[in-house]
Protein backbone atom coordinates (compact mmCIF):
# COMPACT_ATOMS: atom_id res chain seq x y z
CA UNK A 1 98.86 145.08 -56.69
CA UNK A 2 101.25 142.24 -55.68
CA UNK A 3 103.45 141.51 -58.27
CA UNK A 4 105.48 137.48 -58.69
CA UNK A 5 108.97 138.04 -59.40
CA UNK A 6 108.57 137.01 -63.03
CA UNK A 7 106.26 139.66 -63.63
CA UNK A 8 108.35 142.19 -61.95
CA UNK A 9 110.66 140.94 -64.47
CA UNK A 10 109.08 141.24 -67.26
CA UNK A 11 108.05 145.00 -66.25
CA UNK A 12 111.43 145.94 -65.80
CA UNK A 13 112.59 144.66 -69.23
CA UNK A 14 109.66 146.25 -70.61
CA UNK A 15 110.97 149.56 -69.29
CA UNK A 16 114.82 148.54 -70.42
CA UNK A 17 113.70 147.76 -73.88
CA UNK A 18 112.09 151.41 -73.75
CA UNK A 19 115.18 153.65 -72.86
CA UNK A 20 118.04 152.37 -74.88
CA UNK A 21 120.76 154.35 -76.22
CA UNK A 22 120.51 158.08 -76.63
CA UNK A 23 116.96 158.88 -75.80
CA UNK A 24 117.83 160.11 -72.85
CA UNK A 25 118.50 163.04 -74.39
CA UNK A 26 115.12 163.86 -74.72
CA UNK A 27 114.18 164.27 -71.41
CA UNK A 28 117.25 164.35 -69.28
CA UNK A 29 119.07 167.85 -68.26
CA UNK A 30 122.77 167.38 -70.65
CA UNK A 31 125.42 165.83 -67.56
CA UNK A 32 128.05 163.79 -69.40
CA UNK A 33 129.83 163.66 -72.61
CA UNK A 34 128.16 159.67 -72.37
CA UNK A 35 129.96 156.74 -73.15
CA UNK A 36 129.16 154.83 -76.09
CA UNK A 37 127.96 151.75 -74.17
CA UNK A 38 124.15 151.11 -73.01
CA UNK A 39 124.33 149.42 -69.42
CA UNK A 40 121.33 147.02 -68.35
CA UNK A 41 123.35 144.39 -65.84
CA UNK A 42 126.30 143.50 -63.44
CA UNK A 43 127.60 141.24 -61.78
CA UNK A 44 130.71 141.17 -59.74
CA UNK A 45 133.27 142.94 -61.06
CA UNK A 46 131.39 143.03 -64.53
CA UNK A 47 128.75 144.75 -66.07
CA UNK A 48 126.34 143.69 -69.42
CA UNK A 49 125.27 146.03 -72.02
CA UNK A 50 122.20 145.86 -74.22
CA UNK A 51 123.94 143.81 -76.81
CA UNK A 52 125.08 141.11 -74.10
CA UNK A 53 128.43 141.66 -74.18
CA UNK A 54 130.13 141.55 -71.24
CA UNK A 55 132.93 144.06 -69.41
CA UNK A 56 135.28 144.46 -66.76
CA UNK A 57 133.99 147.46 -64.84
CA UNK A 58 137.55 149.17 -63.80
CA UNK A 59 136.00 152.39 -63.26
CA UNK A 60 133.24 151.01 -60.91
CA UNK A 61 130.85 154.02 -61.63
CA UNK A 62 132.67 156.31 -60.57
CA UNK A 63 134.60 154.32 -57.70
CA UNK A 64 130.85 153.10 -56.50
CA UNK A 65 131.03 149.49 -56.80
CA UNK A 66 132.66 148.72 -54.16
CA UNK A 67 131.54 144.72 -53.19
CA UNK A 68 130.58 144.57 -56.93
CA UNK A 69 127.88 145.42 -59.06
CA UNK A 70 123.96 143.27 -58.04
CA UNK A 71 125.91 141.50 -55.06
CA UNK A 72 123.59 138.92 -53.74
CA UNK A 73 123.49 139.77 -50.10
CA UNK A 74 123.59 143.41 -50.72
CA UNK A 75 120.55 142.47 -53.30
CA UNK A 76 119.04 140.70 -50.72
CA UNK A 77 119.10 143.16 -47.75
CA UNK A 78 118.19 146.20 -49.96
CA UNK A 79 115.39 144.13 -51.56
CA UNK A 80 113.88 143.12 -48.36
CA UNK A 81 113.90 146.21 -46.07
CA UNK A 82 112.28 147.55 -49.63
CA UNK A 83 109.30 145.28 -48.97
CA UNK A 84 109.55 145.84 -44.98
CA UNK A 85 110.22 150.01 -45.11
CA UNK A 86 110.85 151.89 -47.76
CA UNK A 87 111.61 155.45 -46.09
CA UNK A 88 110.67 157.30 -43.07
CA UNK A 89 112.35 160.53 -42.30
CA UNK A 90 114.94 161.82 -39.14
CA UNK A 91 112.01 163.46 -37.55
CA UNK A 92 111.33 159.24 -36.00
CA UNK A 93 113.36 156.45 -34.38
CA UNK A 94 114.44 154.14 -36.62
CA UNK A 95 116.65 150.91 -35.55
CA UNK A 96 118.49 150.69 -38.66
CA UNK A 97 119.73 153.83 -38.70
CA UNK A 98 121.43 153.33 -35.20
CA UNK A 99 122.71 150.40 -36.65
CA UNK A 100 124.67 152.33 -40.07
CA UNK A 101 125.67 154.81 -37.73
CA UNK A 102 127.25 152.97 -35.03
CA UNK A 103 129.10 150.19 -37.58
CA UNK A 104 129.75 153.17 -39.53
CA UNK A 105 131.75 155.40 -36.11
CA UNK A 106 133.36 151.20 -35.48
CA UNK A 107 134.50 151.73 -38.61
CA UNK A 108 136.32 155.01 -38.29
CA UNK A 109 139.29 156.41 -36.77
CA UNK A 110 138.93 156.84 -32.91
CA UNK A 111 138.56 159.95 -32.51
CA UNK A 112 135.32 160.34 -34.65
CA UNK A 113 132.46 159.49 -32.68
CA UNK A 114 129.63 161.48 -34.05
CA UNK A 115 128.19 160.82 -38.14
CA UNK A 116 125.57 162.98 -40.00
CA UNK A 117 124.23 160.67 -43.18
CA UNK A 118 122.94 162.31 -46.51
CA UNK A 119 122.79 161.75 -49.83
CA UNK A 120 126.20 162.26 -51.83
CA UNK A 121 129.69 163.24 -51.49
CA UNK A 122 128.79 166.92 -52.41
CA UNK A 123 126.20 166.97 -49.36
CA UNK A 124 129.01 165.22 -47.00
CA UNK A 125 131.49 168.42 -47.68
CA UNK A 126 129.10 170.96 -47.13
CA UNK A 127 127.85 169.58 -43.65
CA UNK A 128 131.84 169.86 -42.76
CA UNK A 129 132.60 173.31 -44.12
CA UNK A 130 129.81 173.99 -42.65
CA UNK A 131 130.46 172.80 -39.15
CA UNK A 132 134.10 173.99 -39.54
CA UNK A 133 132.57 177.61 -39.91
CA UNK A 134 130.09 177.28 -37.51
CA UNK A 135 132.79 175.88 -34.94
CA UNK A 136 135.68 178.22 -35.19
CA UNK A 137 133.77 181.59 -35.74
CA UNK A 138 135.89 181.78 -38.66
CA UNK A 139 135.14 182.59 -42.62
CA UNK A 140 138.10 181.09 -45.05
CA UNK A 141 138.61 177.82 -45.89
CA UNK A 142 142.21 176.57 -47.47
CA UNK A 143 141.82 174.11 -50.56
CA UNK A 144 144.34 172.98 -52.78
CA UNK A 145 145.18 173.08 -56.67
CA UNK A 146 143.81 170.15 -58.76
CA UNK A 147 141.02 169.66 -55.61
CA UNK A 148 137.69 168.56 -56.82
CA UNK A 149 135.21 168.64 -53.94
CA UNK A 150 131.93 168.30 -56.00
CA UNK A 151 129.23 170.47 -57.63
CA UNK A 152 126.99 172.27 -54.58
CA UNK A 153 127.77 175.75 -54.13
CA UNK A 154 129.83 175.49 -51.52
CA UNK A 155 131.65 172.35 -52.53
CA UNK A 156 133.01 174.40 -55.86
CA UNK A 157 134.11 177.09 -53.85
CA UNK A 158 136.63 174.91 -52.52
CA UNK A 159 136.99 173.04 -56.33
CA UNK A 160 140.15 174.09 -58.26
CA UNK A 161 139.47 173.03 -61.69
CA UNK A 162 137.80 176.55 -63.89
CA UNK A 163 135.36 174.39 -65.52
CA UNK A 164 133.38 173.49 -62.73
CA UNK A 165 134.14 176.23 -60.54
CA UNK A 166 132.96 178.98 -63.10
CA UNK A 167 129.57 177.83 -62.88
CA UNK A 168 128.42 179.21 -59.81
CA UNK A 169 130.71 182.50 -59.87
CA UNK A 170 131.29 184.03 -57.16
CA UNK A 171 129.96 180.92 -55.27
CA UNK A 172 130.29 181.18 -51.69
CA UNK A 173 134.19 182.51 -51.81
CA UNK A 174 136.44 182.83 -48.13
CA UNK A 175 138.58 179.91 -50.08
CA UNK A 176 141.82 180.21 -51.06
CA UNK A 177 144.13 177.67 -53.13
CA UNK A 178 147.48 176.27 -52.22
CA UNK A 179 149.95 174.66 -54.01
CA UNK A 180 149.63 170.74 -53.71
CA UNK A 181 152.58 169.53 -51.27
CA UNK A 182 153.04 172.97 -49.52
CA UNK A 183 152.08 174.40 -46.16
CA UNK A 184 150.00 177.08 -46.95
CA UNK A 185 150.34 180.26 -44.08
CA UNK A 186 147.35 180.02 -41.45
CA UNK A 187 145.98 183.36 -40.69
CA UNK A 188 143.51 184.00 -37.77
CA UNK A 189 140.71 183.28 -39.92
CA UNK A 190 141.26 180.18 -41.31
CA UNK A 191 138.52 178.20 -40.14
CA UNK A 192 139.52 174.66 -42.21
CA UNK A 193 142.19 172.76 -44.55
CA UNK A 194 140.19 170.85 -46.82
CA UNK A 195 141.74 167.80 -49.12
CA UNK A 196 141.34 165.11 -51.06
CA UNK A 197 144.33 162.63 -49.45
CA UNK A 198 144.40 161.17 -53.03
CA UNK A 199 142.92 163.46 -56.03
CA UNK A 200 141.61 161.25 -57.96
CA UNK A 201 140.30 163.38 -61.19
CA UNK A 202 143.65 165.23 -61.04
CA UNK A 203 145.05 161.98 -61.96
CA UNK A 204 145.33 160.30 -58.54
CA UNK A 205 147.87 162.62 -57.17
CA UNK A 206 149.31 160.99 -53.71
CA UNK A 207 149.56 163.03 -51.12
CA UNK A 208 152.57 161.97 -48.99
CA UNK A 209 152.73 161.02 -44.92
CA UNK A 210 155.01 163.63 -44.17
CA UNK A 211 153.33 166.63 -46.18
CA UNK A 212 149.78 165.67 -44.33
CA UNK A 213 151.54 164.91 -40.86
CA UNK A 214 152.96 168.47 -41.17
CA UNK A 215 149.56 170.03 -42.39
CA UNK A 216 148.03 168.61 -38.99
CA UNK A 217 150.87 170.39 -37.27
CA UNK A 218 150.14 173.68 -39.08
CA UNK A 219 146.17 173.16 -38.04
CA UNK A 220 146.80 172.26 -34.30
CA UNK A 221 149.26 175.55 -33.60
CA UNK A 222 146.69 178.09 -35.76
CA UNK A 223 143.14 176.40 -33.68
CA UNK A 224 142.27 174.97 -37.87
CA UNK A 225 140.39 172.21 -38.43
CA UNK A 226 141.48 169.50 -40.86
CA UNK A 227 138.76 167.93 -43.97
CA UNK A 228 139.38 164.93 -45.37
CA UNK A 229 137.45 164.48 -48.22
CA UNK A 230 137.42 160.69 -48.71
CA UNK A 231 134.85 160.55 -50.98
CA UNK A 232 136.67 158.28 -52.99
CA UNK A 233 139.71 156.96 -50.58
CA UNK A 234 137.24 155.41 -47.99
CA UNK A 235 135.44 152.47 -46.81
CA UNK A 236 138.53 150.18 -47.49
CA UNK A 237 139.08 150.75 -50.92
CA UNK A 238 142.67 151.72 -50.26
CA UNK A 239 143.46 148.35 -48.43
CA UNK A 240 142.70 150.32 -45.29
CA UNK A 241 139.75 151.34 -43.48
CA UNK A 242 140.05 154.75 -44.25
CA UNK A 243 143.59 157.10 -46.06
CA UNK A 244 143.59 158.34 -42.38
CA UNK A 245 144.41 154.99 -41.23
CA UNK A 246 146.80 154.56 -44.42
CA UNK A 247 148.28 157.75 -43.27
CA UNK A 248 147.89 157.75 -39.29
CA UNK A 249 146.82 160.93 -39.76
CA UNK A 250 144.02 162.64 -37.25
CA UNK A 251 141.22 164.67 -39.22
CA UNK A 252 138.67 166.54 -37.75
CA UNK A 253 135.99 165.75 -40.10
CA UNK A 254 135.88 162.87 -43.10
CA UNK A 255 133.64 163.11 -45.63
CA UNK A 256 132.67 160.19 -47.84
CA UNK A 257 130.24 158.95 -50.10
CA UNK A 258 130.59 156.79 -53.23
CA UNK A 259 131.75 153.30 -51.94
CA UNK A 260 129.31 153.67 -48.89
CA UNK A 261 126.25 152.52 -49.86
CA UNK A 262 127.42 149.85 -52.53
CA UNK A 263 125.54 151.20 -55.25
CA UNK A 264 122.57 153.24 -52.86
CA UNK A 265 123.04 157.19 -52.54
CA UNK A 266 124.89 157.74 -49.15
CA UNK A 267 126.58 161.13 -48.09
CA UNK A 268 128.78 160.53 -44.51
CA UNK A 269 130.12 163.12 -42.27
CA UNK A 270 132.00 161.70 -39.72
CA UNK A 271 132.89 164.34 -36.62
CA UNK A 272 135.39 164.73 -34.09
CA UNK A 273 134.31 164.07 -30.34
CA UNK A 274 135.07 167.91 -29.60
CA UNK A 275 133.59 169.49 -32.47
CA UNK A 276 130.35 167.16 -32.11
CA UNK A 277 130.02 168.18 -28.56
CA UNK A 278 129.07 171.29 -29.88
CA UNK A 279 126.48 170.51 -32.57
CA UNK A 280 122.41 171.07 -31.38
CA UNK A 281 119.41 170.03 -32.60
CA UNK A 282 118.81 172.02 -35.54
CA UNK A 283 121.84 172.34 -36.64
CA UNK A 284 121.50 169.93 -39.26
CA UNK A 285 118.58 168.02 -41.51
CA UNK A 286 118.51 166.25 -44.53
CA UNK A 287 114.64 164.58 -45.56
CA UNK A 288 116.00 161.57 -47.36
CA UNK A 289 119.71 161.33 -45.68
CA UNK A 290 119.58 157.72 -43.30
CA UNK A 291 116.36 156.89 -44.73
CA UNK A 292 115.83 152.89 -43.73
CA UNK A 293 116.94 151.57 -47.65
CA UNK A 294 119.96 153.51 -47.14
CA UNK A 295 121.10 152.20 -43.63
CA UNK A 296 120.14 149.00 -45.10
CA UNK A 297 122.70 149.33 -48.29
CA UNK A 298 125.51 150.79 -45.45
CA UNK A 299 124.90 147.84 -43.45
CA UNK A 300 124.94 145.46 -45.97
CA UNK A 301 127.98 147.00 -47.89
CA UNK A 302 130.19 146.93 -44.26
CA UNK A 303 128.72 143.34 -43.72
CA UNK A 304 130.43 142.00 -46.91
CA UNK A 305 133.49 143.86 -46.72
CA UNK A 306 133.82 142.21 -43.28
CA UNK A 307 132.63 138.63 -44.16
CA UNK A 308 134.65 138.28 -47.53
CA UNK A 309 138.18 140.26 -46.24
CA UNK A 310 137.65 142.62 -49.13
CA UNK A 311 139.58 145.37 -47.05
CA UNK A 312 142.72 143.28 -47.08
CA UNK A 313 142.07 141.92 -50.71
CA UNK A 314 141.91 145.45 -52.00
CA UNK A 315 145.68 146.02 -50.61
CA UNK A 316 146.90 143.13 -52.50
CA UNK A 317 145.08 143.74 -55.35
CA UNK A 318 146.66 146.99 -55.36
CA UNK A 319 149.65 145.65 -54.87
CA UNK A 320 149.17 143.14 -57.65
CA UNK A 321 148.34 145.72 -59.86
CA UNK A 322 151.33 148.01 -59.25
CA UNK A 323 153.43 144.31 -60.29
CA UNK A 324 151.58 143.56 -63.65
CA UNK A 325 151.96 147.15 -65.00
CA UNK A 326 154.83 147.68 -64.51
CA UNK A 327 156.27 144.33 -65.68
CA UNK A 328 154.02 144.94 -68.70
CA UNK A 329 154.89 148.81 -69.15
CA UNK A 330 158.22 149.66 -67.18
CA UNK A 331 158.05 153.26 -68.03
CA UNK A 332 154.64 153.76 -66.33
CA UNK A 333 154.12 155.28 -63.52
CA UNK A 334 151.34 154.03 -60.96
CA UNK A 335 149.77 156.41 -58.31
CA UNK A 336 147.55 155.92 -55.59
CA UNK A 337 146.82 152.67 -53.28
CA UNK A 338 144.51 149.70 -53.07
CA UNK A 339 142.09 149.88 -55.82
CA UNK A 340 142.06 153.68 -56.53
CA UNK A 341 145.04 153.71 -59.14
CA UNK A 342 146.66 156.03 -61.35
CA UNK A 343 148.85 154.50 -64.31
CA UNK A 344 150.67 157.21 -65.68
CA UNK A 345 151.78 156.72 -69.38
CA UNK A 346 154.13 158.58 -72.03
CA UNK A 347 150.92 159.71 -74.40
CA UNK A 348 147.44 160.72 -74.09
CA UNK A 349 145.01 158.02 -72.90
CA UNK A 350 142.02 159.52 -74.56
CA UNK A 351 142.22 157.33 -77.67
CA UNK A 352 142.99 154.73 -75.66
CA UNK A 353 139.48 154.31 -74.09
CA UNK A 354 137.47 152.97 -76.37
CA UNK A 355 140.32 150.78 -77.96
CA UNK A 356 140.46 148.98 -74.46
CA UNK A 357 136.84 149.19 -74.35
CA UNK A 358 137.06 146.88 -77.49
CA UNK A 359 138.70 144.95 -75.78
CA UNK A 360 136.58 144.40 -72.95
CA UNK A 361 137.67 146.66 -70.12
CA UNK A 362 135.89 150.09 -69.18
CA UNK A 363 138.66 152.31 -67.24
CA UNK A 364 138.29 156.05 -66.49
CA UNK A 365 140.33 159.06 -67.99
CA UNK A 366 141.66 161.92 -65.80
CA UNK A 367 142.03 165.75 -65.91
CA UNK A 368 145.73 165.13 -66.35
CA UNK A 369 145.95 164.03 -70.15
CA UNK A 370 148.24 160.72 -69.41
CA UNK A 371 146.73 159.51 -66.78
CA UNK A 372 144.40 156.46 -66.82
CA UNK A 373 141.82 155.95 -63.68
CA UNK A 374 141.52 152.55 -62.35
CA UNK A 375 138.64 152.24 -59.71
CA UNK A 376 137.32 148.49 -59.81
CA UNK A 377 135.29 146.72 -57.25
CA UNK A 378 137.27 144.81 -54.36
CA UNK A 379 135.62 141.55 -56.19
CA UNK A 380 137.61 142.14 -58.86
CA UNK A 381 139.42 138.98 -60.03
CA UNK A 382 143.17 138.78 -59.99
CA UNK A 383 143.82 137.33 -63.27
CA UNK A 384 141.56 139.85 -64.53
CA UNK A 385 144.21 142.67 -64.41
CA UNK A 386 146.85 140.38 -65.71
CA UNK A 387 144.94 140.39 -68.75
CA UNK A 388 144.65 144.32 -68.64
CA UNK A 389 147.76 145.01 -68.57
CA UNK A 390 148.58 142.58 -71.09
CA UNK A 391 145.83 144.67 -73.11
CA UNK A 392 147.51 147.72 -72.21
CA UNK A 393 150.50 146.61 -73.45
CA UNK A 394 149.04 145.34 -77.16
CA UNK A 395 147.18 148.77 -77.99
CA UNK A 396 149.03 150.34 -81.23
């Protein structure tokens, strides 16, 4: 049944008008203490709710709208390979896929030639702990306090925060914690370090240059491999391809997900040359990881960053943000780079939420009380966080 445009419309409204508010209580497994806000549109850096009022998305869905929310071209790409090729699985050739995975190793540090695709950020760790294992013949794997590596088995193993961890007790254990900004001791049977080079949900704790420089160090004399989970750091959002770059740091794996796919599920491994020299056939497998709408969102995602210098806009809006807050609020403190900020106040932000969600700005707490999460799209206007932090600054 062909359907025209309007009446694809029309469907979809049908459905929207169908699901508001909390009904999705009544069928969906409980995920999220939910925000009191019913999403149907975006655009840019905004998004619409089912009133049609409008918002600045600083939180980006969880640092996910990267090129902003319904881009055109992304729209356009996803929308067509839709109608040309929905999915097809690894087990064929498929030319996109050669495509998302060679812009996607272009993309990436040097020495990282080889990239496994799935289906989150959760996925993308366990394929590198994984590997790490599987490489060095070894069991433990170092995290540190505050990490948060997602909610897979293996990924909360390597999770600090009790909460989440808990939950799959004992989990798949050989992990022990280190204190953030120390070099933990390497044993013998250490087969990884694994970090986030900016922990977001801690409150976008910043690791430093020297501190991961050093941690390298510590990994090359003990035969460890280094994790970088950039699930949230990568794909420019720091002003810089990836933290690595920011940091000139060598990893031996980097994960990532969120910003990857624009808005599409994507899980990437990326692999250094020596440890993917070892990997076989077999090895690895995911059904719906680098299925053809996928590759398409990658590509299309890279292909606007490139065409619209979002990399380099995301440093100065960074940079711009780090100005107006501070000339609004000189006793805050702002973490982080590009457009993954921390803005560290004197008082809990919790009540601050919804008061600057009346105000028309959605922004993200943190698992550090004072700490406010700021994870917009690179489209996001300049003026627009002028008038944030002037908003910031009003709130009683």
């Amino acid at each position: 049944m062909d359907l025209s445009p309007l009446e694809a419309s029309a469907l979809l409204d049908e459905w929207t008008a169908s699901g508001h508010g909390d009904r999705e209580a009544d069928w969906q497994l409980a995920t999220y203490d939910k925000l009191p806000l019913t999403l149907v549109r975006g655009e840019g850096a905004r998004v619409q709710d089912a009133e049609g009022r409008w918002y600045w998305d600083l939180y980006g869905g969880h640092a996910v709208a990267l090129v902003g929310h319904s881009h055109p071209l992304w729209a356009a790409i996803v929308g067509e390979q839709a109608r040309r090729l929905a999915f097809y699985s690894n087990v064929v050739y498929q030319p996109l896929r050669t495509a998302a995975c060679r812009t996607i190793v272009e993309f990436a540090p040097k020495n990282l030639t080889r990239v496994f695709l799935s289906n989150s950020g959760a996925e993308a760790n366990e394929v590198a702990l994984k590997m790490a294992r599987h490489h060095t013949g070894r069991k433990t794997v170092i995290a540190f306090e505050g990490a948060f590596h997602g909610r897979t088995a293996a990924a909360l193993a390597v999770t600090w925060s009790e909460k989440y961890r808990s939950y799959s007790q004992p989990g798949l254990g050989y992990t022990r914690f280190a204190r953030w900004g120390e070099i933990p001791e390497l044993d013998d049977d250490v087969a990884a370090i694994i970090l986030e080079p900016i922990q977001s949900l801690a409150g976008m704790r910043t690791a430093t240059r020297e501190w991961l420089h050093a941690l390298r160090a510590a990994c090359d004399r003990n035969g460890t491999l280094l994790i970088l989970d950039e699930v949230q750091t990568a794909w420019g959002r720091l002003g810089t391809h990836f933290a690595a770059d920011l940091y000139d740091v060598r990893a031996d794996f980097i994960t990532s997900a969120k910003s990857a796919g624009g808005g599409f599920p994507v899980g990437v491994t990326l692999v250094d040359d020596a440890v993917a020299q070892q990997a076989k056939n077999g090895d690895q497998g995911s059904t719906f990881g680098a299925g053809p709408l996928a590759c398409a969102a990658i590509l299309a995602t890279h292909h606007v960053l490139r065409t619209e210098g979002l990399v380099d806009r995301a440093r100065r809006l960074g940079e711009h943000a780090r100005a107006v807050l501070t000339a609004a609020l000189p006793t805050c403190e702002i973490r982080g780079a590009g457009c993954l900020l921390g803005v560290k106040l004197d008082r809990p932000v919790k009540p601050l939420l919804p008061l600057l969600r009346d105000r028309g700005f959605i922004v993200g707490g943190s698992d550090e009380p004072t700490v406010l999460r700021l994870m917009p799209p690179l489209t996001l206007p300049f003026e627009t966080l002028d008038a944030f932090a002037q908003a910031l600054r009003s709130l009683p």
